[in-house]
N, C-alpha and C. Protein backbone atom coordinates (compact mmCIF):
# COMPACT_ATOMS: atom_id res chain seq x y z
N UNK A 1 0.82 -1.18 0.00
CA UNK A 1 0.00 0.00 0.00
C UNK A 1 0.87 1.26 0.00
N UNK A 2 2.14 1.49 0.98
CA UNK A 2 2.70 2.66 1.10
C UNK A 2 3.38 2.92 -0.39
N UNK A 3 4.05 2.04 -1.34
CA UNK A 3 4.69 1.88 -2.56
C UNK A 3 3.19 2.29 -3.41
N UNK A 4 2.16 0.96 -3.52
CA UNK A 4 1.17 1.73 -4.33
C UNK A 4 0.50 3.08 -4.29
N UNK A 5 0.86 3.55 -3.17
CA UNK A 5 -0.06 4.95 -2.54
C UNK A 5 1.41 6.31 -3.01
N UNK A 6 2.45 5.53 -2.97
CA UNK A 6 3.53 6.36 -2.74
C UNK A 6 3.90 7.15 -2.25
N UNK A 7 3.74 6.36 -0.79
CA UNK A 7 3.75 7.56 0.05
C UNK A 7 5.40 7.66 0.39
N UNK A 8 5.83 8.76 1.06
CA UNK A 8 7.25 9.02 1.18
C UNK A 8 7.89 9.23 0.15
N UNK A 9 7.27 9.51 -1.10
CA UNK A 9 8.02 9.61 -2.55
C UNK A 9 8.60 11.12 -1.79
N UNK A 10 9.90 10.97 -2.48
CA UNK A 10 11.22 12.68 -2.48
C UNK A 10 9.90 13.54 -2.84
N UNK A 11 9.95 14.95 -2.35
CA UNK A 11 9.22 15.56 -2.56
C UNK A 11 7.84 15.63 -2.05
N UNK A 12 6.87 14.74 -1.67
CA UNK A 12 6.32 14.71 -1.46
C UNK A 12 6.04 14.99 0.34
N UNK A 13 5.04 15.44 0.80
CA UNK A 13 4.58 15.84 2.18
C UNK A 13 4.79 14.60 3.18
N UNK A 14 5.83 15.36 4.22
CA UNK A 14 5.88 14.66 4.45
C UNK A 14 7.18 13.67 4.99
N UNK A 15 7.86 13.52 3.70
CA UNK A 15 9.25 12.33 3.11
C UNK A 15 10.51 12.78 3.17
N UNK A 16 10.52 14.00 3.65
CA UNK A 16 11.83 14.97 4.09
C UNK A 16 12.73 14.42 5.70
N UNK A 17 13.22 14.59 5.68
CA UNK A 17 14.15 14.02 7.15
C UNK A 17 13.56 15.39 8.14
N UNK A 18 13.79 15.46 9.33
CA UNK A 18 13.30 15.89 10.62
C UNK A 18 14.59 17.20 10.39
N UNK A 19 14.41 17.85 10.47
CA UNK A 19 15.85 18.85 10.65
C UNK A 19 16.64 18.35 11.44
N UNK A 20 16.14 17.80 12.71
CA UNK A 20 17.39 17.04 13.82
C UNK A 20 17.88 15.79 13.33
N UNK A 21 17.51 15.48 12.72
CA UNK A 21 17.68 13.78 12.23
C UNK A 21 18.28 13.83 10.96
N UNK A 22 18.05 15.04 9.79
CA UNK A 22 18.72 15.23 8.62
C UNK A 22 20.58 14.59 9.09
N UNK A 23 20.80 13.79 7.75
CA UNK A 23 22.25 13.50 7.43
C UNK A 23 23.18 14.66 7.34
N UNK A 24 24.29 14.48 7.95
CA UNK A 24 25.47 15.47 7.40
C UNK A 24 26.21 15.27 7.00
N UNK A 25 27.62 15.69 6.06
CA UNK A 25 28.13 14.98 5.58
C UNK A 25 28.71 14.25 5.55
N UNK A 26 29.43 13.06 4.71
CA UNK A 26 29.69 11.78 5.29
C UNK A 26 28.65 10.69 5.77
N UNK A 27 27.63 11.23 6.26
CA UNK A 27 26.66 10.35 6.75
C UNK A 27 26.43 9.55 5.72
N UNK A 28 25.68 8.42 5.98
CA UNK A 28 25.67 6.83 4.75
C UNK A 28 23.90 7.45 5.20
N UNK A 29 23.42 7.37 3.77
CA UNK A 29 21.84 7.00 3.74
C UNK A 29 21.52 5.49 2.93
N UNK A 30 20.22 5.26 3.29
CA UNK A 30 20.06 4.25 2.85
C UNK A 30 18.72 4.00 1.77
N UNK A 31 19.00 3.28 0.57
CA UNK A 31 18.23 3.58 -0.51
C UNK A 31 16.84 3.22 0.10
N UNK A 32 15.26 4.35 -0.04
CA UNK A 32 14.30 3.77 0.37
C UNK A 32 13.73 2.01 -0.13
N UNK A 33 13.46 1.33 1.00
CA UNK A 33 12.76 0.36 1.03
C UNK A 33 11.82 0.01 0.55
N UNK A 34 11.28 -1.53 -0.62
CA UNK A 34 9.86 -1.06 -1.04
C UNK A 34 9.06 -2.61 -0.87
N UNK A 35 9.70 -3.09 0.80
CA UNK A 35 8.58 -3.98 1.10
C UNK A 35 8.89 -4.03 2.76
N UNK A 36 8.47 -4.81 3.50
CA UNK A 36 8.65 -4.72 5.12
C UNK A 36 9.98 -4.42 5.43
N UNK A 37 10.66 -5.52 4.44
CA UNK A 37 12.09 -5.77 5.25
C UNK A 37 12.83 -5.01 4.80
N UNK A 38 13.42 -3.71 5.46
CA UNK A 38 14.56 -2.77 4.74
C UNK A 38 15.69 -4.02 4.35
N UNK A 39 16.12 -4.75 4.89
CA UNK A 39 17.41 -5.78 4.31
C UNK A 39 17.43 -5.96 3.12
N UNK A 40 15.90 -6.41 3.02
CA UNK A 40 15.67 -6.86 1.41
C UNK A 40 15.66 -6.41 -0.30
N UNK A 41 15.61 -4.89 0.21
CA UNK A 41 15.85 -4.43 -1.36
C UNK A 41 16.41 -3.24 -1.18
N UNK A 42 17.53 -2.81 -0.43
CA UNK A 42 18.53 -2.03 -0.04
C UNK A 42 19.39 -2.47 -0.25
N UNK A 43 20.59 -1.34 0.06
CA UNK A 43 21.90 -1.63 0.31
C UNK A 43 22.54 -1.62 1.61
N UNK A 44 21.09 -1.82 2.62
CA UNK A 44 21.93 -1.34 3.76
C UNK A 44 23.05 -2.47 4.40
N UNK A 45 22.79 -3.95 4.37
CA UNK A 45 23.58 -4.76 4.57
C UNK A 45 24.65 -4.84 3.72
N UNK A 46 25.14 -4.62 2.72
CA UNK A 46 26.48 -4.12 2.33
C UNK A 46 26.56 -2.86 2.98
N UNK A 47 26.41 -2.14 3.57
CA UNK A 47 26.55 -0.44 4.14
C UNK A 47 26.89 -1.54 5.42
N UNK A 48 26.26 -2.00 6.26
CA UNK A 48 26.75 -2.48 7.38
C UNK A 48 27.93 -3.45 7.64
N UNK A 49 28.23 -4.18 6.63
CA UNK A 49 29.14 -5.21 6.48
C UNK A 49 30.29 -4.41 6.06
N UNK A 50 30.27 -3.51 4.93
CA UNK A 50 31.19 -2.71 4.57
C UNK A 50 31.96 -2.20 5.76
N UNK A 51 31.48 -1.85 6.76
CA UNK A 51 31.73 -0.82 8.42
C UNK A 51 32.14 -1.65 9.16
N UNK A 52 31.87 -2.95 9.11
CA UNK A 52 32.12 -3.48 10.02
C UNK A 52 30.70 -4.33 11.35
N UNK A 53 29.81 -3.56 10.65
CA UNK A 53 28.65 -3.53 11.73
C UNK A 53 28.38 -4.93 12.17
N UNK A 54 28.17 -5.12 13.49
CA UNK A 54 27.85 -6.70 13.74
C UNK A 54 26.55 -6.62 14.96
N UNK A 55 26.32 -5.53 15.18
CA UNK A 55 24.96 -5.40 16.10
C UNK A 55 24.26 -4.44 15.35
N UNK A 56 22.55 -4.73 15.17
CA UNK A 56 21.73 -3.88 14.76
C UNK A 56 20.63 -3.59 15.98
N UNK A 57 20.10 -2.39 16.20
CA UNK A 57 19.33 -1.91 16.94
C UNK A 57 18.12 -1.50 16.54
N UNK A 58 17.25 -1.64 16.56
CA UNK A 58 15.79 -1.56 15.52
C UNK A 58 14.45 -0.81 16.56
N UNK A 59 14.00 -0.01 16.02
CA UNK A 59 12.53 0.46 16.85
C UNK A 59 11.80 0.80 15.14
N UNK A 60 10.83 1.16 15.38
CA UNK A 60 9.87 1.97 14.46
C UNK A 60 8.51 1.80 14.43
N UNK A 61 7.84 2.10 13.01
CA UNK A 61 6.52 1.83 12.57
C UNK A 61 6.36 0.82 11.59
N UNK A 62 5.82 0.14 11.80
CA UNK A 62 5.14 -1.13 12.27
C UNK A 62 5.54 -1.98 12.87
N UNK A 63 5.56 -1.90 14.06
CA UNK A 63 6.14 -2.81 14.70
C UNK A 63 5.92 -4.63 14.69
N UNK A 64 4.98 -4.89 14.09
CA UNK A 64 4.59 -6.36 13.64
C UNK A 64 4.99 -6.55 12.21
N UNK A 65 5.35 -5.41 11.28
CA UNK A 65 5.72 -5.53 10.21
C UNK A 65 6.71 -5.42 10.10
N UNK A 66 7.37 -4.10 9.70
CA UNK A 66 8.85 -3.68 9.13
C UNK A 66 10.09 -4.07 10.15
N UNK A 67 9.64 -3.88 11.30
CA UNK A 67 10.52 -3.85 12.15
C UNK A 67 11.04 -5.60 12.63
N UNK A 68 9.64 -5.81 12.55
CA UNK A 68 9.98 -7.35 13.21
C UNK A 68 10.41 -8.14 12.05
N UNK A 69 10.33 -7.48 10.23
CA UNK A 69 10.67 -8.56 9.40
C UNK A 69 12.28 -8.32 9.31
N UNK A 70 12.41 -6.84 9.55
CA UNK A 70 13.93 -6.57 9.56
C UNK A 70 14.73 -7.25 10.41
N UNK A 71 14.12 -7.41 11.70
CA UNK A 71 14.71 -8.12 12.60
C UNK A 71 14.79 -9.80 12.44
N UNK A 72 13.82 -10.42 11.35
CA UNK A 72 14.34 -11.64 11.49
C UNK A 72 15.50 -11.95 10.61
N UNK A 73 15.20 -11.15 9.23
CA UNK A 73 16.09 -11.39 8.78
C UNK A 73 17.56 -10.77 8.63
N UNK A 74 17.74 -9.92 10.09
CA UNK A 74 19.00 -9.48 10.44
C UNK A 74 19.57 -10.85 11.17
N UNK A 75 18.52 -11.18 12.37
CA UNK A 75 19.01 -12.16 12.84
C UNK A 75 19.51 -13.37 11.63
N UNK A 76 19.10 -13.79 10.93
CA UNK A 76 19.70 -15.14 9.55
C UNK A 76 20.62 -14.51 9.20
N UNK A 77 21.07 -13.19 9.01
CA UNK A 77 22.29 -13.00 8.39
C UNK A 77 23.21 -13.08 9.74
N UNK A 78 23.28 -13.49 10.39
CA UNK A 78 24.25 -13.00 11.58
C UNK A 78 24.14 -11.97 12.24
N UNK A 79 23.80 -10.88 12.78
CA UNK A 79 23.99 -9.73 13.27
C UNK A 79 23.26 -9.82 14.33
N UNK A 80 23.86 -9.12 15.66
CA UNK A 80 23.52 -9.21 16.85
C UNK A 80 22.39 -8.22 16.89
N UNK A 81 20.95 -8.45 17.71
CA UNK A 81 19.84 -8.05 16.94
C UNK A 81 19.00 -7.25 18.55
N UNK A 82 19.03 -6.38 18.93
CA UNK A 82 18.14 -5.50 19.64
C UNK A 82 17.16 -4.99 19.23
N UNK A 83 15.78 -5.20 19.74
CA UNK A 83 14.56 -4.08 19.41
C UNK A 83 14.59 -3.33 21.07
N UNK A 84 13.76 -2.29 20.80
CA UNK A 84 13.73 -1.27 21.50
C UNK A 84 12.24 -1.01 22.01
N UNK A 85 11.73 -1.73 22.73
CA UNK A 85 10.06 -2.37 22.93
C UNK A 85 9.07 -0.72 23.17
N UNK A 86 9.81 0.47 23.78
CA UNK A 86 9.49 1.62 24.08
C UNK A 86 9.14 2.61 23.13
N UNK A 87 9.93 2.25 21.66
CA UNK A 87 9.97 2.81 20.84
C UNK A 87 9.31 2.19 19.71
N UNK A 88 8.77 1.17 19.71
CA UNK A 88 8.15 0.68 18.33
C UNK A 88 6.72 0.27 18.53
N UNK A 89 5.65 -0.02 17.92
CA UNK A 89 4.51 0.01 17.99
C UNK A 89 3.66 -0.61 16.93
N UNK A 90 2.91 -1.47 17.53
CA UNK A 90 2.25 -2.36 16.60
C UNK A 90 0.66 -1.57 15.96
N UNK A 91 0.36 -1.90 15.22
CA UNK A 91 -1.29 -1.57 14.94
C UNK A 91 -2.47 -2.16 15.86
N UNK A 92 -3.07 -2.22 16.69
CA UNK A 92 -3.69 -3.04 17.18
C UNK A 92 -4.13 -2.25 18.93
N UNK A 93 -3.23 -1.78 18.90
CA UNK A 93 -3.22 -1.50 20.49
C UNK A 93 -2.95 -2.31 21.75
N UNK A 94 -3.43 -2.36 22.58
CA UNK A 94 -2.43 -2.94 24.05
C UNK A 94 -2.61 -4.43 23.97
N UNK A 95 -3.27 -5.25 23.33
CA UNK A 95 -3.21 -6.66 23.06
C UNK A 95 -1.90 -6.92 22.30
N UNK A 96 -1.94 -5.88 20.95
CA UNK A 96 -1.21 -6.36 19.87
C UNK A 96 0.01 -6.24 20.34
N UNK A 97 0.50 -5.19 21.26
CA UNK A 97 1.39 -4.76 21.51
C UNK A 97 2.16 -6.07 22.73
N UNK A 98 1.52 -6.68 23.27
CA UNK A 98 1.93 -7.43 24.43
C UNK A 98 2.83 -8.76 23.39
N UNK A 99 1.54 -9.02 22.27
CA UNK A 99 1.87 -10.16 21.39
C UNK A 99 3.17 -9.91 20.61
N UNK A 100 3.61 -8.42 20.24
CA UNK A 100 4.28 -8.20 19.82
C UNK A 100 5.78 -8.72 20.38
N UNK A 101 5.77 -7.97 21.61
CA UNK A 101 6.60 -8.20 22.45
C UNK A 101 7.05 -9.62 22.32
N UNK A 102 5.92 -10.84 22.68
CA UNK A 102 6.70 -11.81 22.59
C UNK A 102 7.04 -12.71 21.94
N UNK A 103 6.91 -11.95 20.06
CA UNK A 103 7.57 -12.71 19.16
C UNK A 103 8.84 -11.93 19.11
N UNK A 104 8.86 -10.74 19.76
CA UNK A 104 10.62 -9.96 19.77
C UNK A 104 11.53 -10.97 20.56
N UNK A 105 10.93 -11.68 21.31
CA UNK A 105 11.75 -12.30 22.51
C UNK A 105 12.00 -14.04 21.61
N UNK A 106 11.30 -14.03 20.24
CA UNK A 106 11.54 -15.30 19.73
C UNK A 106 12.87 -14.43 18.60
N UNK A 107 12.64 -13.59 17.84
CA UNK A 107 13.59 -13.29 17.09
C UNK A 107 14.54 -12.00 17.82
N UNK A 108 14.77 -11.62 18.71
CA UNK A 108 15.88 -10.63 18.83
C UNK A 108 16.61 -11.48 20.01
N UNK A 109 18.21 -10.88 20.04
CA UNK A 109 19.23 -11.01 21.19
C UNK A 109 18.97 -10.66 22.83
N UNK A 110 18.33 -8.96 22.60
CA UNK A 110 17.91 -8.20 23.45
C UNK A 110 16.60 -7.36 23.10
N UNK A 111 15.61 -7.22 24.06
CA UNK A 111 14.62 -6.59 23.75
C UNK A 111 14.63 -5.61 24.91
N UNK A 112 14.66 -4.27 24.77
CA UNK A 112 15.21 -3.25 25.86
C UNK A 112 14.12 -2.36 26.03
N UNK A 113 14.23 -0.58 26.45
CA UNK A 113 13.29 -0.23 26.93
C UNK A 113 14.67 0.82 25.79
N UNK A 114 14.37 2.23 26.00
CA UNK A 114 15.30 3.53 25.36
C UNK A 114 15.87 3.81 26.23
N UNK A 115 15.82 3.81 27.99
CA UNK A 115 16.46 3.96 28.85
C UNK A 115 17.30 2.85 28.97
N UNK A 116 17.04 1.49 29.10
CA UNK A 116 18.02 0.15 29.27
C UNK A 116 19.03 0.77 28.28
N UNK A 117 18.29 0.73 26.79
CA UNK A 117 19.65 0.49 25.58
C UNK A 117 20.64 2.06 25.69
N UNK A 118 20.00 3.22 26.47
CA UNK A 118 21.50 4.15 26.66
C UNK A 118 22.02 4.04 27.94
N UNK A 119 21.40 3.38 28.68
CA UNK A 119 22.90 2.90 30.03
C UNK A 119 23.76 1.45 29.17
N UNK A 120 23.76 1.27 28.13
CA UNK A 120 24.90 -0.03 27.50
C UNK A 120 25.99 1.15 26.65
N UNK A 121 26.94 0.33 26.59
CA UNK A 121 27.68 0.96 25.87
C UNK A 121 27.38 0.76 24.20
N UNK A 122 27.81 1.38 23.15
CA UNK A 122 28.54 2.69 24.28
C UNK A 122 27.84 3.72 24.06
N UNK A 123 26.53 3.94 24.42
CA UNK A 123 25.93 4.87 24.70
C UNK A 123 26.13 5.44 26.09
N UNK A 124 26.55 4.73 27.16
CA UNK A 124 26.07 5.15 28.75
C UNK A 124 27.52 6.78 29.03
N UNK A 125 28.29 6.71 28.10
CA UNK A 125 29.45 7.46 28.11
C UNK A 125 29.02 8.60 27.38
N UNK A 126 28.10 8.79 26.57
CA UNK A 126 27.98 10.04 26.25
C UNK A 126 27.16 11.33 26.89
């Protein structure tokens, strides 16, 4: 639907980065996504492998969708796999959200809160 609707197309309302969150330079972006799993039709796993990356940290919107498909199939590639249970959110409301939770606890390493994951390093130092 978001691809057929096109939503987030450049330009469009909306699909712009946050001023605080905008890239600077040097920053790596990553080519938009055009099904659940950002892994799947990106470049971001060469962007992460390229770096070195061996832990991924995941929150967002849909949390039964995008997030949790990213997360399984981060976990099959190897990569040490955190969701962020505070920050992501299912459709459904406080049922969906409980259920959510405990398929994170079948596919992630760690399932944290935004406070747990910045007392770890190396966030707790900044």
């Amino acid at each position: 639907m978001t691809f057929d609707n096109r939503m987030f197309e450049v330009g469009s309302w909306n699909a712009e980065f946050h001023p605080d969150l905008a890239p600077i330079a040097d920053e790596v972006t990553v080519a938009p996504h055009k099904n659940l799993d950002v892994l799947a039709t990106t470049d971001l796993d060469i962007q992460l492998k390229r770096r070195g990356v061996e832990h991924v940290v995941l929150a967002g919107m849909i949390g039964t969708m995008c997030v949790e498909s990213t997360a399984r199939t981060a976990m099959e590639r190897g990569y040490e796999v955190t969701l962020v249970k505070d920050a992501t959110a299912p459709e459904g409301g406080p049922t969906a959200y409980d259920e959510m939770l405990r398929r994170y606890e079948l596919v992630a390493h760690h399932v944290l809160t935004t406070g747990e994951l910045l007392a770890t390093e190396p966030f707790a130092d900044c």
